[in-house]
N, C-alpha and C. Protein backbone atom coordinates (compact mmCIF):
# COMPACT_ATOMS: atom_id res chain seq x y z
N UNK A 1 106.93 117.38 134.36
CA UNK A 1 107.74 118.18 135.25
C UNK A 1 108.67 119.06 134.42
N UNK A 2 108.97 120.23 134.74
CA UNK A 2 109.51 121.10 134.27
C UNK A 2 110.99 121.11 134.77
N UNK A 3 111.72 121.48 133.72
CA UNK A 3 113.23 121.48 134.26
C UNK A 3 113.54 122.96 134.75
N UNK A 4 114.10 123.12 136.63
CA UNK A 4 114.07 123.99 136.87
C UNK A 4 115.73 124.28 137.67
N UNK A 5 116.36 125.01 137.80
CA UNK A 5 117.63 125.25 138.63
C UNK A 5 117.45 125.28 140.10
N UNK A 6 118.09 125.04 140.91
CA UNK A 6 118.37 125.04 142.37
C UNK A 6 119.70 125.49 142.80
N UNK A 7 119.52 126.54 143.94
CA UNK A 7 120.90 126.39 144.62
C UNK A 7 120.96 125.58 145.62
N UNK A 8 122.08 125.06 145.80
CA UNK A 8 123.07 123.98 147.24
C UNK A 8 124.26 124.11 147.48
N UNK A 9 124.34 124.51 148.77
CA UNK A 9 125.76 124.61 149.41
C UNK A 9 125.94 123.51 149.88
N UNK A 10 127.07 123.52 150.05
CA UNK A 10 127.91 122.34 151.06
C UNK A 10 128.51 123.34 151.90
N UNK A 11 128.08 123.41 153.60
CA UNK A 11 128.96 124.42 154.46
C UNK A 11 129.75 123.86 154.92
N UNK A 12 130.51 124.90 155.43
CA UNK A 12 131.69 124.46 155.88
C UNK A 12 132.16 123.38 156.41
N UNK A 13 131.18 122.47 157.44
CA UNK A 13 131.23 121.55 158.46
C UNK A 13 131.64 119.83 157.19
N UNK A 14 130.79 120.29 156.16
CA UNK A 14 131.18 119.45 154.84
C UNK A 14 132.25 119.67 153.98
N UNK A 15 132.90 120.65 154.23
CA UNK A 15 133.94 120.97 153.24
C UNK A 15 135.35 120.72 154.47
N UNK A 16 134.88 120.91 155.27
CA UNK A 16 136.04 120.75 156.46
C UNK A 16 136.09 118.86 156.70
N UNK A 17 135.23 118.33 156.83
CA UNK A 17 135.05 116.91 156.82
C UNK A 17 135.41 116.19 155.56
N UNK A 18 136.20 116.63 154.29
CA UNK A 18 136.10 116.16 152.86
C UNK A 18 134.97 115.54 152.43
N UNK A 19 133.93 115.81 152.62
CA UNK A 19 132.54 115.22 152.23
C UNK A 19 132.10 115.84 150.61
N UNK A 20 132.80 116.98 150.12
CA UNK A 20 132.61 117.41 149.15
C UNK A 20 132.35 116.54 147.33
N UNK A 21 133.21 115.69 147.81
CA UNK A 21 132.87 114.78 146.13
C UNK A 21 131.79 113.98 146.39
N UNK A 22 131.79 113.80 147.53
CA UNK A 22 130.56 112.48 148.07
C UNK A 22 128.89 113.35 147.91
N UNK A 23 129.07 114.10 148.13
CA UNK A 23 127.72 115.33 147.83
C UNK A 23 127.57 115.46 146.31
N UNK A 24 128.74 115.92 146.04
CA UNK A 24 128.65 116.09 144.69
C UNK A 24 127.97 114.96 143.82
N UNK A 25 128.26 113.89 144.11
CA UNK A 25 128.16 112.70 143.37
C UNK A 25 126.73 111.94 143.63
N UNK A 26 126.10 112.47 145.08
CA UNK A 26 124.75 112.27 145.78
C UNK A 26 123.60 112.59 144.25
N UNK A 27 124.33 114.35 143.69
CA UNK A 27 123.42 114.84 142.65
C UNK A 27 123.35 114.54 141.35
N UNK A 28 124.81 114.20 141.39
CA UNK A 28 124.71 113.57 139.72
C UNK A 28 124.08 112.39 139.41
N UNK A 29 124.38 111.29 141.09
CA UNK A 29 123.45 109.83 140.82
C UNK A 29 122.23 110.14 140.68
N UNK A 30 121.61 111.02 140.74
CA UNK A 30 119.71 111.30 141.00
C UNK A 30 119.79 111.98 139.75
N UNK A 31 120.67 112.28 138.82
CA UNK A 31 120.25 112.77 137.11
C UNK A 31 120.76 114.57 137.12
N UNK A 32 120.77 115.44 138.13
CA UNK A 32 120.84 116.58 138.16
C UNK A 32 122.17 116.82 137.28
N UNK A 33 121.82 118.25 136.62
CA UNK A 33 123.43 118.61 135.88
C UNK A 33 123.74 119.52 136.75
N UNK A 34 124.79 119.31 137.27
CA UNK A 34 125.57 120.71 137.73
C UNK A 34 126.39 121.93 136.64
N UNK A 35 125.67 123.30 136.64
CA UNK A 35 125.58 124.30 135.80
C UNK A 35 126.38 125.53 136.56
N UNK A 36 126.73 125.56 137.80
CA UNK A 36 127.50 126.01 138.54
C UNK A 36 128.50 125.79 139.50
N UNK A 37 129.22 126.39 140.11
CA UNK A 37 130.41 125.36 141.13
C UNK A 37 131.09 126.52 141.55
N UNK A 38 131.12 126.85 142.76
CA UNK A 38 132.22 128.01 143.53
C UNK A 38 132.61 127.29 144.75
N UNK A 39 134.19 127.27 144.99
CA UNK A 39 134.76 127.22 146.31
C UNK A 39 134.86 128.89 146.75
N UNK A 40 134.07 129.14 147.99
CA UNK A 40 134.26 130.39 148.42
C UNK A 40 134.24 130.46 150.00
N UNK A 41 134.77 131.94 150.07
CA UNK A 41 134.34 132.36 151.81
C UNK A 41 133.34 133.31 151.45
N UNK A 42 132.77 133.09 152.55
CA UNK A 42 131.38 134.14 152.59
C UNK A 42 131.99 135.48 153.81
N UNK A 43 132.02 136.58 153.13
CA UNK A 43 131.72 137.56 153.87
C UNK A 43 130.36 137.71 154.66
N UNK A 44 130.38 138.15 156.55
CA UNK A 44 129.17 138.26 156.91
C UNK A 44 128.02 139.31 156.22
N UNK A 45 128.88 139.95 155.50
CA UNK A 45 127.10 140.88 154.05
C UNK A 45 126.69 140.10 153.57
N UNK A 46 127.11 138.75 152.96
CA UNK A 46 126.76 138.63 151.97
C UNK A 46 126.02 137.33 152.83
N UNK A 47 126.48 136.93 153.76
CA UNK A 47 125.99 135.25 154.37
C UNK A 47 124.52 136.33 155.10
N UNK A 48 124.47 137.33 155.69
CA UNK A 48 123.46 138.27 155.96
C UNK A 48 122.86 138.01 154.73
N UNK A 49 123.08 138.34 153.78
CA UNK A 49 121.74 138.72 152.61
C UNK A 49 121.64 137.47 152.51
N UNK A 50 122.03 136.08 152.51
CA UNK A 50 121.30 134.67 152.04
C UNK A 50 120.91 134.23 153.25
N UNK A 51 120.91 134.64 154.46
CA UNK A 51 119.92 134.34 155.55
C UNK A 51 118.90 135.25 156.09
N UNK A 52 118.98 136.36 155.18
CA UNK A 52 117.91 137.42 155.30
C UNK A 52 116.53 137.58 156.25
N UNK A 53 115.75 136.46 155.45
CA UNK A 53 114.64 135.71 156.03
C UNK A 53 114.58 135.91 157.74
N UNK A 54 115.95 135.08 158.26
CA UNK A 54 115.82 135.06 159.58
C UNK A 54 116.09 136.27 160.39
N UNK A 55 116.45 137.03 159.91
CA UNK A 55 117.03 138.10 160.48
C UNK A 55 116.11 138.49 161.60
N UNK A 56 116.59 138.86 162.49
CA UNK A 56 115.79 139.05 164.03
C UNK A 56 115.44 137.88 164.67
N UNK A 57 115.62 136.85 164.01
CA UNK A 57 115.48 135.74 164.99
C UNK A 57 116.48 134.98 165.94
N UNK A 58 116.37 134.42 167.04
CA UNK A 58 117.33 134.33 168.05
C UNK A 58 118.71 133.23 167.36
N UNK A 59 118.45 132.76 166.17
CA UNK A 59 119.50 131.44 165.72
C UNK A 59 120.41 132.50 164.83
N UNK A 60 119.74 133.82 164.30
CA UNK A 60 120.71 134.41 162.95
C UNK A 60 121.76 134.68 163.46
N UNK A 61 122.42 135.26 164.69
CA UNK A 61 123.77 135.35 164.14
C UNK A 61 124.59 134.00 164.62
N UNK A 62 123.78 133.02 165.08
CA UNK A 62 125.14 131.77 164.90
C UNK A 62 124.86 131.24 163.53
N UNK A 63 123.91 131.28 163.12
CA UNK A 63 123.87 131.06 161.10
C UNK A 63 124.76 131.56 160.66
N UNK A 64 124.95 132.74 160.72
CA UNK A 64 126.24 133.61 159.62
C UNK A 64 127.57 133.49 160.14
N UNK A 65 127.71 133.43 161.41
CA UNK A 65 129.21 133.02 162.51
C UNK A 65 129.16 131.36 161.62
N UNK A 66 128.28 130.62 161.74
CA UNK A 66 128.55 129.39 161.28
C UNK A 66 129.33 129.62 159.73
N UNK A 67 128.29 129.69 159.03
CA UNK A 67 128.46 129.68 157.35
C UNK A 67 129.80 130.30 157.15
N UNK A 68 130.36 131.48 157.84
CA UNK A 68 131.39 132.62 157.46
C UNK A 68 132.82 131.78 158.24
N UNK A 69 132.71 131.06 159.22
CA UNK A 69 133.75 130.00 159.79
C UNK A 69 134.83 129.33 158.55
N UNK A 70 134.01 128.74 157.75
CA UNK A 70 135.00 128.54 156.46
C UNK A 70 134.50 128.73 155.39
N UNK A 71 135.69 127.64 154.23
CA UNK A 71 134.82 127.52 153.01
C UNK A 71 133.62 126.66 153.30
N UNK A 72 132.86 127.48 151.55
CA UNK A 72 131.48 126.82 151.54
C UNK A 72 131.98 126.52 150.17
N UNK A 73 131.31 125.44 149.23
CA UNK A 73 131.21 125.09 148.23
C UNK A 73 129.30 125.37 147.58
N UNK A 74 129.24 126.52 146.59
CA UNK A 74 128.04 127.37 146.19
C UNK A 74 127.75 126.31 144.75
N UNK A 75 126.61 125.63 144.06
CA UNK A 75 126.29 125.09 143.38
C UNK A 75 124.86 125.86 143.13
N UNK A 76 124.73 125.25 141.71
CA UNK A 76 123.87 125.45 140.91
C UNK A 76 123.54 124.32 139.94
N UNK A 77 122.51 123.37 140.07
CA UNK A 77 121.73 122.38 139.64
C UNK A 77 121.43 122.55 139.35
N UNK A 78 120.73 121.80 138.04
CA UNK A 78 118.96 121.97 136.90
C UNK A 78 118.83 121.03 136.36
N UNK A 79 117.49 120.48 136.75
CA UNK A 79 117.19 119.37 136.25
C UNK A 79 115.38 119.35 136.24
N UNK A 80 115.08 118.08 136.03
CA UNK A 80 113.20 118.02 135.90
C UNK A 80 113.06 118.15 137.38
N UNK A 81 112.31 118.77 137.95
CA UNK A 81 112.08 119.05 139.09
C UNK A 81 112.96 118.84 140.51
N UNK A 82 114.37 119.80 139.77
CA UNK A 82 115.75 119.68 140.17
C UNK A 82 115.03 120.92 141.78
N UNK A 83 114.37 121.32 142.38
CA UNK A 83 113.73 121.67 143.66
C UNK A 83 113.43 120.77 144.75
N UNK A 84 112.81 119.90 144.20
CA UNK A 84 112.55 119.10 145.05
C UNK A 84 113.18 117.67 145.13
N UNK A 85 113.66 117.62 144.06
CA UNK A 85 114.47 116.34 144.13
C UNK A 85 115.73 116.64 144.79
N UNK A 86 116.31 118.14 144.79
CA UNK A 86 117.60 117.91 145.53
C UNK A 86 117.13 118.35 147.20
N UNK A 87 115.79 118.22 147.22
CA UNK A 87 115.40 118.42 149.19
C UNK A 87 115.73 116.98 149.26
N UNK A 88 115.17 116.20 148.43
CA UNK A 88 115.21 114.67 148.53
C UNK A 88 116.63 114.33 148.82
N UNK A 89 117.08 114.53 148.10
CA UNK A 89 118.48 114.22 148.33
C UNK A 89 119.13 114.51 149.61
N UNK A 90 118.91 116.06 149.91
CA UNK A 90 119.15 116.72 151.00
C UNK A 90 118.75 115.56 152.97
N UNK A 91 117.81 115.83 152.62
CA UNK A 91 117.06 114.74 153.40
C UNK A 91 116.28 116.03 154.50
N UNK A 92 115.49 116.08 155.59
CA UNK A 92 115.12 116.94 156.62
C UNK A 92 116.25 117.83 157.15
N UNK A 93 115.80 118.84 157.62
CA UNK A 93 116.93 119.98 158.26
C UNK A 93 117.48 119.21 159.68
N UNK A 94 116.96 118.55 160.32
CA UNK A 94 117.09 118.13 161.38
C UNK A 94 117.52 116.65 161.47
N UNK A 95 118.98 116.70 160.90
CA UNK A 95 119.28 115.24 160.65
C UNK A 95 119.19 114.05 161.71
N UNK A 96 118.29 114.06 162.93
CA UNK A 96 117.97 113.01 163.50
C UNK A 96 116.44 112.39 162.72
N UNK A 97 115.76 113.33 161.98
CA UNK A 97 114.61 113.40 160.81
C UNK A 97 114.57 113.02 160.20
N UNK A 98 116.30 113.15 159.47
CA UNK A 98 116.35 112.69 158.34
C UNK A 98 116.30 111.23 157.29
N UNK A 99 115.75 110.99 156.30
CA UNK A 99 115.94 109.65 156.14
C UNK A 99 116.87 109.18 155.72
N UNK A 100 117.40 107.79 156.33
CA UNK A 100 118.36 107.41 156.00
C UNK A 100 118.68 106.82 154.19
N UNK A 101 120.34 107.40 153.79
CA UNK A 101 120.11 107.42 152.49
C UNK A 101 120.28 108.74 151.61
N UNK A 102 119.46 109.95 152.84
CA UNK A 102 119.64 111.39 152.19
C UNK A 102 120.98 111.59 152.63
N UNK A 103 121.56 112.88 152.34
CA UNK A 103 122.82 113.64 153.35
C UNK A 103 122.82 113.83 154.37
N UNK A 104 121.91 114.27 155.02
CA UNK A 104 121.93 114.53 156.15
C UNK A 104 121.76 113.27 157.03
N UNK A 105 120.81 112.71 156.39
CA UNK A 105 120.50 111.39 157.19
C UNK A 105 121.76 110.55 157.36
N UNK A 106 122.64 110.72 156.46
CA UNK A 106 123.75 109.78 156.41
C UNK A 106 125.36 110.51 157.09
N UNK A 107 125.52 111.51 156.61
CA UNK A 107 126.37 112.36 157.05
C UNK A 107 126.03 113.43 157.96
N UNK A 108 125.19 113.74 158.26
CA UNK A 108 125.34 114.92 159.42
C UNK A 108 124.79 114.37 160.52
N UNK A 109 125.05 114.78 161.77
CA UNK A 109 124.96 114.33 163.12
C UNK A 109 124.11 115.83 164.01
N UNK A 110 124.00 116.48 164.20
CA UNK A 110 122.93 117.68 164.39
C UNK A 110 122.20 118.95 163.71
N UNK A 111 121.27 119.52 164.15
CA UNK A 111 120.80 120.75 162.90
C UNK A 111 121.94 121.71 163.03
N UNK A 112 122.99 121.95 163.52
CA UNK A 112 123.61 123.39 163.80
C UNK A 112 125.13 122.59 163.02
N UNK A 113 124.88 121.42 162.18
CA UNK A 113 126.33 120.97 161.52
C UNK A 113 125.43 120.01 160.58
N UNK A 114 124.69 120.67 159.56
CA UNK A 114 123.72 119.74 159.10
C UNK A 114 124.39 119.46 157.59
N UNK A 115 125.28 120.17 157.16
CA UNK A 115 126.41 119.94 156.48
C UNK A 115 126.21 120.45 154.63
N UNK A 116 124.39 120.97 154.79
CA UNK A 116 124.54 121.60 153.44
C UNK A 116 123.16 121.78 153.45
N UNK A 117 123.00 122.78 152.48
CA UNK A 117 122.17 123.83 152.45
C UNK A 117 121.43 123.39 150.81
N UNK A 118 119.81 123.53 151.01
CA UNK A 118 119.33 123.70 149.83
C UNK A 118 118.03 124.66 149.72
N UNK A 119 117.56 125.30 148.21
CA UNK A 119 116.80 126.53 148.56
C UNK A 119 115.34 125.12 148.34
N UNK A 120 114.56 126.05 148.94
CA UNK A 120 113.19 125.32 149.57
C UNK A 120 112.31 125.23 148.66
N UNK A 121 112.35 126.16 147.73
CA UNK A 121 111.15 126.65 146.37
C UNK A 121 111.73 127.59 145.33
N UNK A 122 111.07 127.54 144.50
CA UNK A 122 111.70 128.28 143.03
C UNK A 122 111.94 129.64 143.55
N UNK A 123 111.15 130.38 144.09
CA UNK A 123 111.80 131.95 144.93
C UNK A 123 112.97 131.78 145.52
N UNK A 124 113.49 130.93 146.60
CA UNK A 124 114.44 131.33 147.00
C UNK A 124 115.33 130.73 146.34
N UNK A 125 114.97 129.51 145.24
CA UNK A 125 116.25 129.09 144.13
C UNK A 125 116.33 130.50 143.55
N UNK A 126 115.95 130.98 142.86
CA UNK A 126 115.88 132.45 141.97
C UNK A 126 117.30 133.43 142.91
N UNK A 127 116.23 133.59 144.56
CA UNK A 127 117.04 134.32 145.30
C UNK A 127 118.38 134.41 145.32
N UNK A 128 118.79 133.24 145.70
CA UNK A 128 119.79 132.36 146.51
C UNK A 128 120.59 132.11 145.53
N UNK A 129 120.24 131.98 143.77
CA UNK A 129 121.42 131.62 142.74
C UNK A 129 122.22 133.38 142.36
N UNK A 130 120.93 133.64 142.57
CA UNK A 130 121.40 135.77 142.25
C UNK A 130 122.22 136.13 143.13
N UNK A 131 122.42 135.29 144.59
CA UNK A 131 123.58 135.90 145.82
C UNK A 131 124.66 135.39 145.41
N UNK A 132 124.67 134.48 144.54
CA UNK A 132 125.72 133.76 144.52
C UNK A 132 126.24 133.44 143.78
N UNK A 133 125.90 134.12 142.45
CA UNK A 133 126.32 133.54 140.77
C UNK A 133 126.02 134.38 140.35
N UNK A 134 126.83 135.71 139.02
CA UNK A 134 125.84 136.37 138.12
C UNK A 134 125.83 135.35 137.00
N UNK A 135 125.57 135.84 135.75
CA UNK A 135 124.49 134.88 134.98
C UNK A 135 126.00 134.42 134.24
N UNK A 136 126.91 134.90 133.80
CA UNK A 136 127.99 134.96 133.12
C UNK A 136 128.50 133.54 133.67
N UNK A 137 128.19 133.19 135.07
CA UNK A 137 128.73 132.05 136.03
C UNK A 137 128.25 130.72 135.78
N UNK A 138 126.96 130.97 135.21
CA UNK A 138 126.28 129.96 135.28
C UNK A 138 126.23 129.01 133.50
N UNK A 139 126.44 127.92 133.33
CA UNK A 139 126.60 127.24 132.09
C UNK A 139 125.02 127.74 131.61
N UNK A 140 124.70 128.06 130.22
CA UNK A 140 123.53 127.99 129.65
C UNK A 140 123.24 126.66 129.69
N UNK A 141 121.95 126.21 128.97
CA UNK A 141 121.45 124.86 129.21
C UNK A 141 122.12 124.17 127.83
N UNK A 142 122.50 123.43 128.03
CA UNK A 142 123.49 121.94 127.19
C UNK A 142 122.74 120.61 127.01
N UNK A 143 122.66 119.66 125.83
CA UNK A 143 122.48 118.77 126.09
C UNK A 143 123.70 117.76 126.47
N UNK A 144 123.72 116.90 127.01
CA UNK A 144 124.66 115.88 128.09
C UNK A 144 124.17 114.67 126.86
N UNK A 145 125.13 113.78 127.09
CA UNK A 145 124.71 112.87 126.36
C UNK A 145 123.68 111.34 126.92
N UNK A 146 123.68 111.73 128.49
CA UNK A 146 122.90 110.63 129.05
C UNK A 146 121.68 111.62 129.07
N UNK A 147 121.17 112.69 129.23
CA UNK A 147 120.03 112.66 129.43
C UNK A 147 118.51 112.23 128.80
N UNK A 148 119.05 111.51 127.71
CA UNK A 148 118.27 110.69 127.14
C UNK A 148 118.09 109.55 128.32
N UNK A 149 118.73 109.28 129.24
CA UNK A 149 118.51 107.81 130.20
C UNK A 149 118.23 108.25 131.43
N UNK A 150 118.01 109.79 131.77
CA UNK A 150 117.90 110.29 132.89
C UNK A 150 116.21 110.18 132.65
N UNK A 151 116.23 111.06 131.84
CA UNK A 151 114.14 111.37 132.01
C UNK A 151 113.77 111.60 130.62
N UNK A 152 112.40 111.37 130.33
CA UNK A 152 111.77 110.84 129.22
C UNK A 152 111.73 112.33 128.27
């Protein structure tokens, strides 16, 4: 497996609930390094350009009314198949789905307060770290001193 970056928010509904260290700490127990970190508000341009995708569909503008409501906390992960391991983490979009154990499964109570956001595949990690980080933001790659006990 290849070591690859991911973006993950924590929205608002998680940052308003103090759920923020408890997320945080979801990624570091599963081995991920965190290489980025923003407390921000999202202007609706910019919550527009990271929900792009949906645009014209009947849910986009309570997506961006949602996300733009408060802070979001913007991350940037990388790890050995730091994509799919932080969906894992994440758990299903639809936290009655979700398994118990993930975030959602454990902390969120419906899809419209699902309490954090992760990109789906290496495109919209790519996408989604470029809306939200220029490169200057982001730590180059480091060795840590456990990742000798993380992965082989």
């Amino acid at each position: 497996m290849s070591v690859e970056r991911t973006f993950v928010a924590i929205k608002p509904d998680g940052v308003e609930r103090g759920l923020i260290g408890e997320i945080i700490g979801r990624f570091e127990k599963r081995g991920l390094k965190l290489v980025g970190l923003k407390l921000m508000k999202l202007s609706p341009e910019k919550a527009q350009e990271h929900y792009g995708e949906h645009k014209g569909k009947p849910f986009f503008d309570g997506l961006v009314s949602f996300i733009t409501s408060g802070p979001i906390v913007a991350m940037v992960w990388e790890g050995n198949g730091a994509i799919t391991l932080a969906r894992n983490v994440i758990g299903a979009t639809n936290p009655n789905a979700a398994a118990p154990g993930s975030i959602r499964g454990d902390l969120a109570v419906n899809i419209g307060r699902n309490v954090v956001h992760g990109s789906d595949g290496p495109e919209s990690a790519k996408r989604e770290i470029s809306i939200f980080f220029a490169d200057s933001e982001i730590l180059p790659e480091w060795p840590r001193s456990i990742d000798k006990w993380v992965s082989e």
